[in-house]
PDB file of N, CA and C in Angstrom:
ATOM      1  N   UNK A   1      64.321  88.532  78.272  1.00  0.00           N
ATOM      2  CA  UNK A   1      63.041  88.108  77.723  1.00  0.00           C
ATOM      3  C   UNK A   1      63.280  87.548  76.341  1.00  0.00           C
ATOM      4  N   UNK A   2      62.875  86.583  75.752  1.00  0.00           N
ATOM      5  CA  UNK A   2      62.633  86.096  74.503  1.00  0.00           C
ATOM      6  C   UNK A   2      61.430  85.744  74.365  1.00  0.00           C
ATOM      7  N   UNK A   3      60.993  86.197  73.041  1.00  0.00           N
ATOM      8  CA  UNK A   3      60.002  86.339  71.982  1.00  0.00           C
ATOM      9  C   UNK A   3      59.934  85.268  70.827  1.00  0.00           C
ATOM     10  N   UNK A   4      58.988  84.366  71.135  1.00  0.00           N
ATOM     11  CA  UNK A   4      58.527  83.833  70.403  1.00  0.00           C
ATOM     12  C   UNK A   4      57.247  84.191  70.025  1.00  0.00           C
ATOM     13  N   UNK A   5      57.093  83.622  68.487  1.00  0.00           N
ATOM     14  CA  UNK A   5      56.073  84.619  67.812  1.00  0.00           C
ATOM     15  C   UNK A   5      55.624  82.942  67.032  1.00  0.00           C
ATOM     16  N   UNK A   6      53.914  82.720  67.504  1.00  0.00           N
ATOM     17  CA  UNK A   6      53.655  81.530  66.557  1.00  0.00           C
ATOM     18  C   UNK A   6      51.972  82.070  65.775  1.00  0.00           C
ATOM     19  N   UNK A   7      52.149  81.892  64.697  1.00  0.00           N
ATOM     20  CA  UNK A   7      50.607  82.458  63.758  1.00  0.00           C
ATOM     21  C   UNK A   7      49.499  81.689  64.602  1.00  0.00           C
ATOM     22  N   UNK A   8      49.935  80.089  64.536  1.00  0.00           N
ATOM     23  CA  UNK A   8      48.214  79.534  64.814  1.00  0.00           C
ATOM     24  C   UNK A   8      48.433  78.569  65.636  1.00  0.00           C
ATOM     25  N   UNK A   9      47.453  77.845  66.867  1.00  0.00           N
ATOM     26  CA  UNK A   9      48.033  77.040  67.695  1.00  0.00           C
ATOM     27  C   UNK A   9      46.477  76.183  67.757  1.00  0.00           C
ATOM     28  N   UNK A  10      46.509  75.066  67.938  1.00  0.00           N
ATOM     29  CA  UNK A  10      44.888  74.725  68.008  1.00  0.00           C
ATOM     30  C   UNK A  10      44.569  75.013  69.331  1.00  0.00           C
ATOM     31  N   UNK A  11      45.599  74.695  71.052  1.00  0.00           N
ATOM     32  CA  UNK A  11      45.651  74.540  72.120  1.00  0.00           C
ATOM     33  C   UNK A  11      46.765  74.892  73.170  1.00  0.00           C
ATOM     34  N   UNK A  12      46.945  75.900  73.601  1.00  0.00           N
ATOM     35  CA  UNK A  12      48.426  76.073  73.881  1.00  0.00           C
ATOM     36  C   UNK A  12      48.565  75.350  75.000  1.00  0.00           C
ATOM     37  N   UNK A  13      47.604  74.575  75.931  1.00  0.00           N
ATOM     38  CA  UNK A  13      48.031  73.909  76.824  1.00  0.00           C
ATOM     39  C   UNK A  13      48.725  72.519  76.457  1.00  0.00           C
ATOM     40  N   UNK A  14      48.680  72.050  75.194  1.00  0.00           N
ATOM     41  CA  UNK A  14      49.115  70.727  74.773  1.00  0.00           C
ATOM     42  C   UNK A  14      50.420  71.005  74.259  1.00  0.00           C
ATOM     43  N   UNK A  15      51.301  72.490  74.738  1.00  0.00           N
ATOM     44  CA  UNK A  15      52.569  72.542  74.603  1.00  0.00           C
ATOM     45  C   UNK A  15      53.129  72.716  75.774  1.00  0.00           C
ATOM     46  N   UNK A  16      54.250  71.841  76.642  1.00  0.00           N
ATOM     47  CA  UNK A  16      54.916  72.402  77.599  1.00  0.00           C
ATOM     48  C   UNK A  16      55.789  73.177  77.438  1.00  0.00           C
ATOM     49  N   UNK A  17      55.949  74.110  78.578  1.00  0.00           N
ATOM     50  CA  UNK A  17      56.744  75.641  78.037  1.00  0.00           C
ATOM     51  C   UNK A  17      57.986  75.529  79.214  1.00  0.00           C
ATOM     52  N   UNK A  18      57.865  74.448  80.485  1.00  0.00           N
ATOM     53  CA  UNK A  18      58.484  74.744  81.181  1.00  0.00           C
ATOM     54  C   UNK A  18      58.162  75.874  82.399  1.00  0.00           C
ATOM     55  N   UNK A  19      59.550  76.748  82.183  1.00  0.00           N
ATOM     56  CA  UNK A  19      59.336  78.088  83.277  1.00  0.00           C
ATOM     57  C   UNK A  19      58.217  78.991  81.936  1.00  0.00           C
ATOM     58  N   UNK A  20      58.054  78.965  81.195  1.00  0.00           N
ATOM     59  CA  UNK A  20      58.377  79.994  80.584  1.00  0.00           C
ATOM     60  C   UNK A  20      56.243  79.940  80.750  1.00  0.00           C
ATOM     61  N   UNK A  21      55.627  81.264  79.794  1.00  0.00           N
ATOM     62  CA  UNK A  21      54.122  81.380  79.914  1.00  0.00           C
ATOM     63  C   UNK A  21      53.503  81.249  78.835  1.00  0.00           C
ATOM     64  N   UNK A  22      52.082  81.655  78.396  1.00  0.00           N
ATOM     65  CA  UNK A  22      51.733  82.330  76.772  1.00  0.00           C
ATOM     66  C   UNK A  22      51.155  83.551  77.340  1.00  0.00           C
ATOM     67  N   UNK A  23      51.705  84.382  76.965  1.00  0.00           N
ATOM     68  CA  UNK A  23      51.275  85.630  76.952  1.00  0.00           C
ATOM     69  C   UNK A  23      50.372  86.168  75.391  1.00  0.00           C
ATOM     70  N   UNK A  24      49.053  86.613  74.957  1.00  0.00           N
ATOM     71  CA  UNK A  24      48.907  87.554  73.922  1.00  0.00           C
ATOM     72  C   UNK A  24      49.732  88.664  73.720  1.00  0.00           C
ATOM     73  N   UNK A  25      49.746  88.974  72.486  1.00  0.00           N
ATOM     74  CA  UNK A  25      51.092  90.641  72.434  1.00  0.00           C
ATOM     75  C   UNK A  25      50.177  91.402  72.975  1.00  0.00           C
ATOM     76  N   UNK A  26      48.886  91.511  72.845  1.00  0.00           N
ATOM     77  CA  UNK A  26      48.126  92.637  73.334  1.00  0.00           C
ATOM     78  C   UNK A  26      48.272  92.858  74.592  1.00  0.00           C
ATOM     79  N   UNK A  27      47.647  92.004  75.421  1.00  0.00           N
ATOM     80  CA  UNK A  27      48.363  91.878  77.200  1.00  0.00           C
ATOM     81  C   UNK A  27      49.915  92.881  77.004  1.00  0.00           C
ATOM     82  N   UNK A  28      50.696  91.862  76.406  1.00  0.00           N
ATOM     83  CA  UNK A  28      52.078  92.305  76.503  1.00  0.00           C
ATOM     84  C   UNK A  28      52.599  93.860  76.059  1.00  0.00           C
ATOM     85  N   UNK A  29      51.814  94.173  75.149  1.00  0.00           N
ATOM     86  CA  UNK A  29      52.017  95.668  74.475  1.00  0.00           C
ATOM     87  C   UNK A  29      51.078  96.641  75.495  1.00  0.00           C
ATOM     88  N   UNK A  30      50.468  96.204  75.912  1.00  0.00           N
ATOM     89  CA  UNK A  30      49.721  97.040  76.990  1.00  0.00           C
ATOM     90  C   UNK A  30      50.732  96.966  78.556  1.00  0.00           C
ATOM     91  N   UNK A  31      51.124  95.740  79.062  1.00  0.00           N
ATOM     92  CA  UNK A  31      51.957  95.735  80.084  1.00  0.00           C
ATOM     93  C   UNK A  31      52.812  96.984  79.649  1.00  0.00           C
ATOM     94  N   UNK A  32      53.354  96.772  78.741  1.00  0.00           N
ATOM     95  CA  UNK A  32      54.756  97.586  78.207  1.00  0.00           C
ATOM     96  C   UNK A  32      54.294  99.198  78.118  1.00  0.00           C
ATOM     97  N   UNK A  33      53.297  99.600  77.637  1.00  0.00           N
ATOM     98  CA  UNK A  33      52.650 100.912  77.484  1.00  0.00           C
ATOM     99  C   UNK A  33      52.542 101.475  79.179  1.00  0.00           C
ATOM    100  N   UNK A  34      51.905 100.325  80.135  1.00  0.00           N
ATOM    101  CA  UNK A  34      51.961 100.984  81.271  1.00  0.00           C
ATOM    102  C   UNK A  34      53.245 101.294  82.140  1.00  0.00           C
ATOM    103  N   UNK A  35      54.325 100.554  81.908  1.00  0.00           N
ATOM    104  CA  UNK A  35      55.422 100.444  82.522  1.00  0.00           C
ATOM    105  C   UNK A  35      56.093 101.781  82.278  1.00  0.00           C
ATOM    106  N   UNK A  36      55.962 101.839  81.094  1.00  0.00           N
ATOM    107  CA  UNK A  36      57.112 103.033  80.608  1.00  0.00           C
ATOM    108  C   UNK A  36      56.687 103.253  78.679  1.00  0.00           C
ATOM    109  N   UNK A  37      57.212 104.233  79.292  1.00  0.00           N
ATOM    110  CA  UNK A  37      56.744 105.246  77.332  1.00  0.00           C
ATOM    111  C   UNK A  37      57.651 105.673  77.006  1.00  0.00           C
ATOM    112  N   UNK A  38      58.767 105.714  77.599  1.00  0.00           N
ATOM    113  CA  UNK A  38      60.415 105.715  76.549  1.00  0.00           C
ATOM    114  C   UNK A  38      60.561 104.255  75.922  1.00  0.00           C
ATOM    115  N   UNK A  39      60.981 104.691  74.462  1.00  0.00           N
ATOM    116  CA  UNK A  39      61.084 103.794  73.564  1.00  0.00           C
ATOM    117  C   UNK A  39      62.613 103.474  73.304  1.00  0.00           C
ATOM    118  N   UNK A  40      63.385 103.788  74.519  1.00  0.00           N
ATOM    119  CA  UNK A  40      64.964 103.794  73.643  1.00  0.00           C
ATOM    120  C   UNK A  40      65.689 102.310  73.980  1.00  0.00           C
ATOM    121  N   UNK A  41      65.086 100.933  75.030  1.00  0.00           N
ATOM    122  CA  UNK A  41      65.580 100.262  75.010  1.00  0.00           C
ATOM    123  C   UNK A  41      65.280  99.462  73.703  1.00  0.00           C
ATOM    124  N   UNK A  42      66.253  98.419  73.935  1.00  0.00           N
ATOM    125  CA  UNK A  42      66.104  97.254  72.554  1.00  0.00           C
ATOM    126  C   UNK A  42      64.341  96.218  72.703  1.00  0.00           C
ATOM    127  N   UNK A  43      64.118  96.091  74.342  1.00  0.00           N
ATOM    128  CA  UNK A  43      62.828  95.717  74.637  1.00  0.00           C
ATOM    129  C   UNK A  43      61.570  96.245  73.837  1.00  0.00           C
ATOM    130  N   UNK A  44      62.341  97.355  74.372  1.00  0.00           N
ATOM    131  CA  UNK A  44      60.811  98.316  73.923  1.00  0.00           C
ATOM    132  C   UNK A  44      60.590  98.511  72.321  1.00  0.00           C
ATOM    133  N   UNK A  45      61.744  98.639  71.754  1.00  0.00           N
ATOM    134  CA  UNK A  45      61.878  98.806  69.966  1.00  0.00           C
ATOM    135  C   UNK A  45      61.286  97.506  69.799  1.00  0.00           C
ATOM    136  N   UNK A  46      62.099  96.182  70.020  1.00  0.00           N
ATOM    137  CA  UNK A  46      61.377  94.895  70.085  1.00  0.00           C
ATOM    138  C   UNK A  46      59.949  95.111  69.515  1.00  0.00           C
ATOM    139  N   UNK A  47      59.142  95.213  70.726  1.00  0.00           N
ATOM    140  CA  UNK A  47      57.607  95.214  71.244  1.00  0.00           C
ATOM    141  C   UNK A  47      57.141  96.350  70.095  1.00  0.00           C
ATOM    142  N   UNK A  48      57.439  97.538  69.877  1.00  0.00           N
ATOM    143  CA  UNK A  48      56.913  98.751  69.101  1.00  0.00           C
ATOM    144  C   UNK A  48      56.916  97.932  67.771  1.00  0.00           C
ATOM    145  N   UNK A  49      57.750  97.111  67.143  1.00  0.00           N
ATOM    146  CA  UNK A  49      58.205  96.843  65.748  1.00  0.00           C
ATOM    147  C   UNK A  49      57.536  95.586  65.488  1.00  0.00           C
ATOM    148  N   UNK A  50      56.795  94.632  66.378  1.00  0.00           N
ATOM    149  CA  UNK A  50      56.206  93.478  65.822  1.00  0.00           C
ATOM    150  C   UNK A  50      54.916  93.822  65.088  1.00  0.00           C
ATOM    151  N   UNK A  51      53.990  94.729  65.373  1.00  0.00           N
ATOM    152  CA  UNK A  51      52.520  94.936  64.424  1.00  0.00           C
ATOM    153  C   UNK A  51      52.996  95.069  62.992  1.00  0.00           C
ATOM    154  N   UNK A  52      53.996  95.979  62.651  1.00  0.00           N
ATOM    155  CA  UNK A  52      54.752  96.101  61.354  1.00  0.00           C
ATOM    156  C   UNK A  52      55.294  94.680  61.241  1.00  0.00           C
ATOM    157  N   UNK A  53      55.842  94.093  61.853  1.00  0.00           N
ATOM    158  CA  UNK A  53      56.351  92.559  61.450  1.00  0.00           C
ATOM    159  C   UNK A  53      54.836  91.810  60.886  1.00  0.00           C
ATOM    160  N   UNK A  54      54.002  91.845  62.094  1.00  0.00           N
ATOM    161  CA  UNK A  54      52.583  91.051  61.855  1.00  0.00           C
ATOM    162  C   UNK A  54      52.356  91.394  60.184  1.00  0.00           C
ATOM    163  N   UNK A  55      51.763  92.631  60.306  1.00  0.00           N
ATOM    164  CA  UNK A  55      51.046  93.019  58.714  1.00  0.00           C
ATOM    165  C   UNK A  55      52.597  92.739  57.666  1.00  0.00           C
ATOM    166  N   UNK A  56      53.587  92.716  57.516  1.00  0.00           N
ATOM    167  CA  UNK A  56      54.354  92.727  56.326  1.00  0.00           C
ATOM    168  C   UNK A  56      54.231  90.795  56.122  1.00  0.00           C
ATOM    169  N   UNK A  57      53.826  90.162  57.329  1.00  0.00           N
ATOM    170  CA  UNK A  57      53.508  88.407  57.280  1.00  0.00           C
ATOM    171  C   UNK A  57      52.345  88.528  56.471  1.00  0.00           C
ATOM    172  N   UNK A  58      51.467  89.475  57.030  1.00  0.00           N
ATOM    173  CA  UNK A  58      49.922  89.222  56.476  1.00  0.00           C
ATOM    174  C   UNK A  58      49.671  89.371  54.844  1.00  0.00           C
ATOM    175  N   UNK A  59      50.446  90.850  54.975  1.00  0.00           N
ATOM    176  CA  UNK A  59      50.245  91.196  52.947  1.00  0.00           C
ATOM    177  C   UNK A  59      51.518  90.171  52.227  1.00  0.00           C
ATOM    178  N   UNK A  60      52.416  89.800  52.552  1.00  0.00           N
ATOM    179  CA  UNK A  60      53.245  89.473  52.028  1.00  0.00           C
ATOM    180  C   UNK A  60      52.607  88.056  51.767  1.00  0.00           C
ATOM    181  N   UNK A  61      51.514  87.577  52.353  1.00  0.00           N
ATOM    182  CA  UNK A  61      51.232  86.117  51.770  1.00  0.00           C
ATOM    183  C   UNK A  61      50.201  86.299  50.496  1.00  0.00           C
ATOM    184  N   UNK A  62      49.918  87.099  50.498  1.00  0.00           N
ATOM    185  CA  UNK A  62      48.854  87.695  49.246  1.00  0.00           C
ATOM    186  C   UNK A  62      49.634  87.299  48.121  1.00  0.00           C
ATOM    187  N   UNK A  63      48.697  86.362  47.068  1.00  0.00           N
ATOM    188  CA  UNK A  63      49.338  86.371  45.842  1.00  0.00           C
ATOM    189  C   UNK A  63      48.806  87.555  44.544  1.00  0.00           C
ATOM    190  N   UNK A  64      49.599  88.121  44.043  1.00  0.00           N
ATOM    191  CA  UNK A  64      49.627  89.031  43.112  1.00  0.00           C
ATOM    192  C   UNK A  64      49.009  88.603  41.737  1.00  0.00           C
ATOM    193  N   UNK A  65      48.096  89.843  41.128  1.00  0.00           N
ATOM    194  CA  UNK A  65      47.102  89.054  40.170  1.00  0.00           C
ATOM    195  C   UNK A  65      48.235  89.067  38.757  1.00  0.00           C
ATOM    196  N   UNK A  66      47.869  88.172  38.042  1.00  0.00           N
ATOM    197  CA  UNK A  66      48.662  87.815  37.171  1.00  0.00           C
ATOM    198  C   UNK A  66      48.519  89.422  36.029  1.00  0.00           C
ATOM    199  N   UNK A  67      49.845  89.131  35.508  1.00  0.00           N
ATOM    200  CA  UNK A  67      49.731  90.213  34.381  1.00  0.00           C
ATOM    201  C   UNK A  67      51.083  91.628  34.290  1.00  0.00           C
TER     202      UNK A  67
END
């Protein structure tokens, strides 16, 4: 599986993907929750560790008040 991760898209049908789909992470983090609840593959760490990826994108664009 590879993970691509894009912030903003106007239309995802005006990208061809080939074989490949668009999945939401939510769909995807929920697929993954039902499948299995051991966390010890690299998949699953993957999937557990992107919301922490998301928010360190989100605050990290914040500019800091002067001073």
């Amino acid at each position: 599986i590879i993970l691509t991760v894009i912030n903003q898209i106007r239309d995802p049908k005006l990208i061809a993907l080939g074989s490949s789909k668009w999945v939401t992470f939510g769909k995807l983090a929920r697929r993954q929750s039902l499948s299995t609840l051991d966390m010890t593959d690299a998949h699953n760490l993957l999937i557990g560790a992107v919301p922490e990826m998301m928010l360190y994108h989100q605050v990290s664009g914040v500019s800091l008040a002067g001073g």
